[in-house]
N, C-alpha and C. Protein backbone atom coordinates (compact mmCIF):
# COMPACT_ATOMS: atom_id res chain seq x y z
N UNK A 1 -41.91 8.55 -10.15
CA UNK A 1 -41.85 9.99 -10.16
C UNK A 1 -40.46 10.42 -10.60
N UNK A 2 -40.52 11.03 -11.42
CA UNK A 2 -39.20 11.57 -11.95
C UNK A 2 -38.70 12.75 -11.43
N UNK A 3 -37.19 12.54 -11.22
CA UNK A 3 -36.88 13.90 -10.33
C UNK A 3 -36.72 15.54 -11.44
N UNK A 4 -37.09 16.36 -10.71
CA UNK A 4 -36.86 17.55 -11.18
C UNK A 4 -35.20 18.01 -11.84
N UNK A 5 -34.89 18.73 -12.45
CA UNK A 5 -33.64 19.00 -13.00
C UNK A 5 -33.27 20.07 -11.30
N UNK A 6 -33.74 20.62 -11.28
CA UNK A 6 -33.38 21.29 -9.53
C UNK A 6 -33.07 20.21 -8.61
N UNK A 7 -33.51 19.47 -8.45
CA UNK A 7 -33.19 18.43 -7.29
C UNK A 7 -31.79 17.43 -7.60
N UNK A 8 -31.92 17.00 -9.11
CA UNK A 8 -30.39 16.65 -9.47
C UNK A 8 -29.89 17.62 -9.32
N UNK A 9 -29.44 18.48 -9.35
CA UNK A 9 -28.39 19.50 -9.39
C UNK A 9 -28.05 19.82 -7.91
N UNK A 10 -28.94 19.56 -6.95
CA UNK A 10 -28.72 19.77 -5.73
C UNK A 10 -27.92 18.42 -5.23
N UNK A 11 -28.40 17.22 -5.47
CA UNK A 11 -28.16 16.13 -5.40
C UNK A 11 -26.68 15.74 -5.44
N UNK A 12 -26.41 16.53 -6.97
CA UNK A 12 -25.02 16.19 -7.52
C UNK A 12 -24.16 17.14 -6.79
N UNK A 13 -24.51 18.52 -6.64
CA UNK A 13 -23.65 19.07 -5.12
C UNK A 13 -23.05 18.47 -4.18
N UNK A 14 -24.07 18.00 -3.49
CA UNK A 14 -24.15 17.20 -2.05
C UNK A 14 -23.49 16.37 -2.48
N UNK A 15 -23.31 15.56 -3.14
CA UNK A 15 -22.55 14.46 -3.71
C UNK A 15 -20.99 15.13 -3.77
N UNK A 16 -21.12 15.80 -4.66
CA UNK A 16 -19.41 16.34 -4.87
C UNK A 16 -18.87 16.50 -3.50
N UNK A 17 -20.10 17.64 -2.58
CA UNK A 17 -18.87 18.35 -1.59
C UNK A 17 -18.84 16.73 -0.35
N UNK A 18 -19.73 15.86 -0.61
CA UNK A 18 -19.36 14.93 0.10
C UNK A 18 -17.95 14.12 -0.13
N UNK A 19 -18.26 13.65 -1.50
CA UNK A 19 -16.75 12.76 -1.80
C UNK A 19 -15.54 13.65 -1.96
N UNK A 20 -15.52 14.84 -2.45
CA UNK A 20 -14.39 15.34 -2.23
C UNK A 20 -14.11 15.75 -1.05
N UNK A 21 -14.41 16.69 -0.36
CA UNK A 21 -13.98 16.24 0.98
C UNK A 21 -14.21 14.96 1.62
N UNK A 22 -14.65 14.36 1.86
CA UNK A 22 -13.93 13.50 2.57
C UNK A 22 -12.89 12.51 2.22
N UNK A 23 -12.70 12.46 0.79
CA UNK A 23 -11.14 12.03 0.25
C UNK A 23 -10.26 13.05 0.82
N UNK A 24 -10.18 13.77 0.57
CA UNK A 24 -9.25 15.36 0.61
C UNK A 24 -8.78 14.91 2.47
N UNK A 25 -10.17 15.08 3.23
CA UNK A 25 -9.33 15.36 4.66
C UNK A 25 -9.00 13.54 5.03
N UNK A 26 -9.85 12.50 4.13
CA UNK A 26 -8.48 11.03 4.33
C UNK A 26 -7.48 11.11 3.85
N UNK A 27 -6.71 12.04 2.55
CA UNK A 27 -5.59 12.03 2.52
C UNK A 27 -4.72 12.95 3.26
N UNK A 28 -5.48 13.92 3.66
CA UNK A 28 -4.37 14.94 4.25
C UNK A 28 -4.02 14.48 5.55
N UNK A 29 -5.05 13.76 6.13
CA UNK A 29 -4.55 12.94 7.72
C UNK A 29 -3.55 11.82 7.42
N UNK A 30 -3.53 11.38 6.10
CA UNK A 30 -2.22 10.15 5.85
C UNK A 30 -1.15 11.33 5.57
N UNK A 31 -1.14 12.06 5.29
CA UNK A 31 0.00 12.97 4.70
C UNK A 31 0.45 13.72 5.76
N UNK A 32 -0.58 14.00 6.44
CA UNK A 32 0.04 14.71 7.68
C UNK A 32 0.77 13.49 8.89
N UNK A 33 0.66 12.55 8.91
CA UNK A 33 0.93 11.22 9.57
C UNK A 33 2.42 10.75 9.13
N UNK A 34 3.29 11.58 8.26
CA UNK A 34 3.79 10.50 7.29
C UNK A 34 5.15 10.81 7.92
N UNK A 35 5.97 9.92 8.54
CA UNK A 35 6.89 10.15 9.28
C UNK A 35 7.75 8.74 8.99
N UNK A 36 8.66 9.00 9.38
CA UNK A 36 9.84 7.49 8.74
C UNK A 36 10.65 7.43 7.96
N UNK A 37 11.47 6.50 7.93
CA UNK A 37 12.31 5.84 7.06
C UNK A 37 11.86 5.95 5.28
N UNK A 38 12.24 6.73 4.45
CA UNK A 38 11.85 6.49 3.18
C UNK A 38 11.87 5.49 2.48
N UNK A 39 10.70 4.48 2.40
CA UNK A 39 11.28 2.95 1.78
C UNK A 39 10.43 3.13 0.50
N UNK A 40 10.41 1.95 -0.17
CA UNK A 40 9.59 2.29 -1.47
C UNK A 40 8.00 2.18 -1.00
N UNK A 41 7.81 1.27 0.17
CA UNK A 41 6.23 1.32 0.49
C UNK A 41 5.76 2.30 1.22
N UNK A 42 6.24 3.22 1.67
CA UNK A 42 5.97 4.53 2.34
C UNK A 42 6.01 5.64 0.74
N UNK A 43 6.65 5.78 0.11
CA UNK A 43 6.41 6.54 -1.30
C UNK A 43 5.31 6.12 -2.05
N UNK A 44 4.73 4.64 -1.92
CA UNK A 44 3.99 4.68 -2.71
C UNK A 44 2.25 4.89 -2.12
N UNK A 45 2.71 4.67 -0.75
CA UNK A 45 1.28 5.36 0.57
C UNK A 45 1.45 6.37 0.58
N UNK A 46 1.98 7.25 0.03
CA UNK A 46 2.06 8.59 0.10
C UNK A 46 1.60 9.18 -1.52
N UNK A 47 2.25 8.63 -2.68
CA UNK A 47 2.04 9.04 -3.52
C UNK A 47 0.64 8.86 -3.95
N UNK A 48 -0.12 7.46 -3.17
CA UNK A 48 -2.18 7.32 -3.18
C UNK A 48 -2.40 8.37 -2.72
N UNK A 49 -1.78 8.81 -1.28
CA UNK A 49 -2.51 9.91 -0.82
C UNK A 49 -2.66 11.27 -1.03
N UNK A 50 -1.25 11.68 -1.83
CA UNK A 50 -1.21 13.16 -2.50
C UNK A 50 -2.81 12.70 -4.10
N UNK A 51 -2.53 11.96 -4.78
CA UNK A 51 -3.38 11.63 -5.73
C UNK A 51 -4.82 11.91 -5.42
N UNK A 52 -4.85 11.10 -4.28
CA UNK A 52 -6.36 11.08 -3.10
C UNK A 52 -6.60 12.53 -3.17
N UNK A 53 -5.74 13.41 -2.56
CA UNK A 53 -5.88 14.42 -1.93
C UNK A 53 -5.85 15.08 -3.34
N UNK A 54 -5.38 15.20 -4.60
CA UNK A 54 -5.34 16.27 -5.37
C UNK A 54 -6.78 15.81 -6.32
N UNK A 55 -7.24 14.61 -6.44
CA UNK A 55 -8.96 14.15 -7.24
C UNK A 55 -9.72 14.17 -6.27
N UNK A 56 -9.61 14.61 -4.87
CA UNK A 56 -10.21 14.89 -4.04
C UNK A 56 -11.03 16.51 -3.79
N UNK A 57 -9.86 17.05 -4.23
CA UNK A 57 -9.69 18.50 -4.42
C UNK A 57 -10.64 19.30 -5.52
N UNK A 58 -10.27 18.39 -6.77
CA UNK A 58 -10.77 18.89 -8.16
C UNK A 58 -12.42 18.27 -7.69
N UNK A 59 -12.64 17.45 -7.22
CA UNK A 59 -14.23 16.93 -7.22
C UNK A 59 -14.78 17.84 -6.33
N UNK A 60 -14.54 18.28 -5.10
CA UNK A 60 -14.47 19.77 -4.22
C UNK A 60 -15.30 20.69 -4.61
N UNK A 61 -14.39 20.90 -5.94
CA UNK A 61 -14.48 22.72 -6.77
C UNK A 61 -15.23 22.21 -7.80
N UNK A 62 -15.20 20.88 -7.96
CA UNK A 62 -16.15 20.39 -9.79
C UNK A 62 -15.39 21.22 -10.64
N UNK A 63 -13.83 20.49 -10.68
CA UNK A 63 -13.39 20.78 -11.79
C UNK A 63 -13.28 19.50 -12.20
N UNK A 64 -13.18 18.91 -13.46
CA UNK A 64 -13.44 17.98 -14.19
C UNK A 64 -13.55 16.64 -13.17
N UNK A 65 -14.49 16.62 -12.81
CA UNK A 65 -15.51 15.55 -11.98
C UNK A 65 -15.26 13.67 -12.25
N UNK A 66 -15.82 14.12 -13.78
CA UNK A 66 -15.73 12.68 -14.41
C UNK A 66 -14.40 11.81 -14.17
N UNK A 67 -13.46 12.86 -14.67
CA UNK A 67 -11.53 12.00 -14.70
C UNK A 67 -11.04 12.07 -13.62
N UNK A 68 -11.38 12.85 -12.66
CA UNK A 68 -10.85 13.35 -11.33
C UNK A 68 -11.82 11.67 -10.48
N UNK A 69 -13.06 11.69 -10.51
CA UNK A 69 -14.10 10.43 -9.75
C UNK A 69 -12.99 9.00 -10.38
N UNK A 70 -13.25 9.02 -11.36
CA UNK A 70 -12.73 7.66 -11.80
C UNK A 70 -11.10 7.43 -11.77
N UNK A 71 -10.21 8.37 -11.40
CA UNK A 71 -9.13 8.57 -11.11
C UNK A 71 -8.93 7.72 -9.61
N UNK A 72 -10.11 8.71 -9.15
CA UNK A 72 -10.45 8.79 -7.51
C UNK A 72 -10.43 7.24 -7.21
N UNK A 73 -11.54 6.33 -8.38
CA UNK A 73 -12.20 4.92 -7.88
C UNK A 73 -11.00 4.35 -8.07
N UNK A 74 -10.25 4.61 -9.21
CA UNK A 74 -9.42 3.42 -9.40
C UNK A 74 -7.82 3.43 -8.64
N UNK A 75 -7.88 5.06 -7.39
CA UNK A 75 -6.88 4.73 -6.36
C UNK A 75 -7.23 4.11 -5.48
N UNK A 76 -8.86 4.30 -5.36
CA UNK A 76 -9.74 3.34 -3.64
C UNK A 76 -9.64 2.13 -4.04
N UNK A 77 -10.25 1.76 -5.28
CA UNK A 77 -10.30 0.31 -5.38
C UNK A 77 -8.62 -0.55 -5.31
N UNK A 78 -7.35 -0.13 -5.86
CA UNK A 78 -6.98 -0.96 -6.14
C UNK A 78 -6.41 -1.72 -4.79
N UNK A 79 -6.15 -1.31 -3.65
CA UNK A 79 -6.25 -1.63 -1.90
C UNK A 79 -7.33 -2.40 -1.76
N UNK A 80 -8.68 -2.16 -2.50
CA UNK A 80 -9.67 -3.47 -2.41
C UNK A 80 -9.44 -4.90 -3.19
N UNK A 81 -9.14 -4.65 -4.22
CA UNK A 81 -8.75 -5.69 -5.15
C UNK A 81 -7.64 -6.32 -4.78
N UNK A 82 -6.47 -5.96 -4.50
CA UNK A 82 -5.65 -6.66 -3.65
C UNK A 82 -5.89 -7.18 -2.35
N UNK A 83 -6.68 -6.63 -1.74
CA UNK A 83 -7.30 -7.36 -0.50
C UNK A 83 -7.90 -8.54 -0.24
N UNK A 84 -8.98 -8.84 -1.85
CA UNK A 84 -9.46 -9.65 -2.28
C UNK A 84 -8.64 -10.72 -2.57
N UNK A 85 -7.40 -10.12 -4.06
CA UNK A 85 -7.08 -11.54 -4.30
C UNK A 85 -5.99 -12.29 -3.51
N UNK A 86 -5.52 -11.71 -1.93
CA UNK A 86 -4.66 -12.01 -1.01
C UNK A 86 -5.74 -12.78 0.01
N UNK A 87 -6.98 -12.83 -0.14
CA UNK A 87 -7.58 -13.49 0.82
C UNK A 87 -8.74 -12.61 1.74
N UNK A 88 -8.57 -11.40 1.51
CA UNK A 88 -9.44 -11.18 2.48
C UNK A 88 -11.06 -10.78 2.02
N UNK A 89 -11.99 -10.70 2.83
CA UNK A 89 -13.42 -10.72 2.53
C UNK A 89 -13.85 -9.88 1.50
N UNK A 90 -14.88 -10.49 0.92
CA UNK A 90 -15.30 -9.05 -0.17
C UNK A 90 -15.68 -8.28 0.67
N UNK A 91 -16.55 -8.35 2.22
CA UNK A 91 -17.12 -7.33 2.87
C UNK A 91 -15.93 -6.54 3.94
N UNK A 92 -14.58 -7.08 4.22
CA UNK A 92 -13.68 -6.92 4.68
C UNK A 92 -13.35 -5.56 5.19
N UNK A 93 -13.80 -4.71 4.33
CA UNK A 93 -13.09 -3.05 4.40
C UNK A 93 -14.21 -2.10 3.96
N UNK A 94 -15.41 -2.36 4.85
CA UNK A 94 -16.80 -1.59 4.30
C UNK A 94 -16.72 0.17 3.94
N UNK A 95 -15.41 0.76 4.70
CA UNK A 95 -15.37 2.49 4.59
C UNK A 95 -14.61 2.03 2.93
N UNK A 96 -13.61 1.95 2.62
CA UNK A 96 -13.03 1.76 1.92
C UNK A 96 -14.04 0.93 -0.01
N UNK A 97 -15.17 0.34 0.38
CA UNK A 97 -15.76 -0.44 -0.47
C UNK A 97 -17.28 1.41 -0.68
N UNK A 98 -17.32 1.62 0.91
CA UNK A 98 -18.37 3.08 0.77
C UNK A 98 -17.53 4.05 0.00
N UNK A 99 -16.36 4.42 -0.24
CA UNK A 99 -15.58 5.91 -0.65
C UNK A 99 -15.08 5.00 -2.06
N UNK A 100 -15.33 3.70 -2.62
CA UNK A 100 -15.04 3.49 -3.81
C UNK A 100 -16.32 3.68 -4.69
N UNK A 101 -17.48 2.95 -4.05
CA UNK A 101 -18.51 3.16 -4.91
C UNK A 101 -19.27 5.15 -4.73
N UNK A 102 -19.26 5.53 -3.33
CA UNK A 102 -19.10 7.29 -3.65
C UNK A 102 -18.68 7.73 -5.16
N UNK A 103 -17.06 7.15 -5.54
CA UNK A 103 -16.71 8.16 -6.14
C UNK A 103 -16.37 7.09 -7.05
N UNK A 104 -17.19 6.48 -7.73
CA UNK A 104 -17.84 5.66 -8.38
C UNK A 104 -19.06 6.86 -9.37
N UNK A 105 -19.85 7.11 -8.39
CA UNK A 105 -21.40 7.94 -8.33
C UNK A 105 -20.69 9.39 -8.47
N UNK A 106 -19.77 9.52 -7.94
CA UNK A 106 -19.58 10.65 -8.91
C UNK A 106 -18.84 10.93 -9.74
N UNK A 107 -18.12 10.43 -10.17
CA UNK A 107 -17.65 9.94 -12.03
C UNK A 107 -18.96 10.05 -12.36
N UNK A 108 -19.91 8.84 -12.64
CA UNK A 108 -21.04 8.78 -13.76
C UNK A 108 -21.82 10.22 -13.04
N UNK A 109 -22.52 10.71 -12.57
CA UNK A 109 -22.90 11.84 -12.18
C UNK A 109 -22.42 13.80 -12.62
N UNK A 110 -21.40 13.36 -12.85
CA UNK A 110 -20.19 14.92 -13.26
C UNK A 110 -20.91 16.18 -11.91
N UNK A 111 -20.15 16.69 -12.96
CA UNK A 111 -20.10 18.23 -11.82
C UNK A 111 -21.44 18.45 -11.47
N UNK A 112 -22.14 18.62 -12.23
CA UNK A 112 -23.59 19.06 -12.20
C UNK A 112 -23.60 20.91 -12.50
N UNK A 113 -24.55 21.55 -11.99
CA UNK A 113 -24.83 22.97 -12.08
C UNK A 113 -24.08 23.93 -11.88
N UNK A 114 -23.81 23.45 -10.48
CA UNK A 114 -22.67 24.83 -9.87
C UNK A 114 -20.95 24.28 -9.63
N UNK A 115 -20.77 23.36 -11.07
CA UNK A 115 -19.24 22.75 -11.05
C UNK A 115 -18.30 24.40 -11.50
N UNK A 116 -17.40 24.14 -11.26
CA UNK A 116 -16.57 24.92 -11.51
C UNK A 116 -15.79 25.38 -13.08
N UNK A 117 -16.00 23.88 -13.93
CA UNK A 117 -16.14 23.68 -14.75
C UNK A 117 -17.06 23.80 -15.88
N UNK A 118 -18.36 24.50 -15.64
CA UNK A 118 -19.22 24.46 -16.52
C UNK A 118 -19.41 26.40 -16.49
């Protein structure tokens, strides 16, 4: 059964306001957290999380979805991929492997109907 063009469009909503918020309020709880000594590994946990928080934002409002998602995957993933090739499990970090492939799905997916962008 093939889905209706109404039901994607609802679909791809639910999708957006899912992955963008919930990137948006995981980075703003690291950002709001961020206290210490300025070293270079605290700038660069901070600078994922403003990133997080600003392709978090644009996927939100469905402003450009596509570059903003795959922006998005390739700040989640690269904490997975290093995880990997340091040893740890492929199944190791299941939230982190769920909010890469999310916004994964919404890259290939885009804004849909009511993007901000269209």
């Amino acid at each position: 059964m093939a889905a209706s063009k109404n039901r994607i469009d609802w679909a791809l909503l639910l999708l957006r306001l899912a992955v963008g918020g919930m990137a948006a309020v995981q980075a703003f709880a690291v950002l709001r957290g961020a206290h210490g000594a300025i070293t270079f590994a605290h700038a660069a946990g901070w600078g994922l999380a403003l990133g997080e928080l600003i392709c978090g934002g644009m996927i939100l409002i469905g402003l450009w979805v596509p570059l903003a998602g795959g922006i998005l995957a390739a700040l989640l993933g690269w904490p997975l991929v290093h995880g990997w090739l340091h040893g740890s499990g492929l199944l190791s970090n299941l939230g982190g492997l769920f909010r890469l492939l999310a916004g994964l799905a919404c890259a290939l997916g885009g804004g849909g109907k009511w993007a901000l962008e269209r």
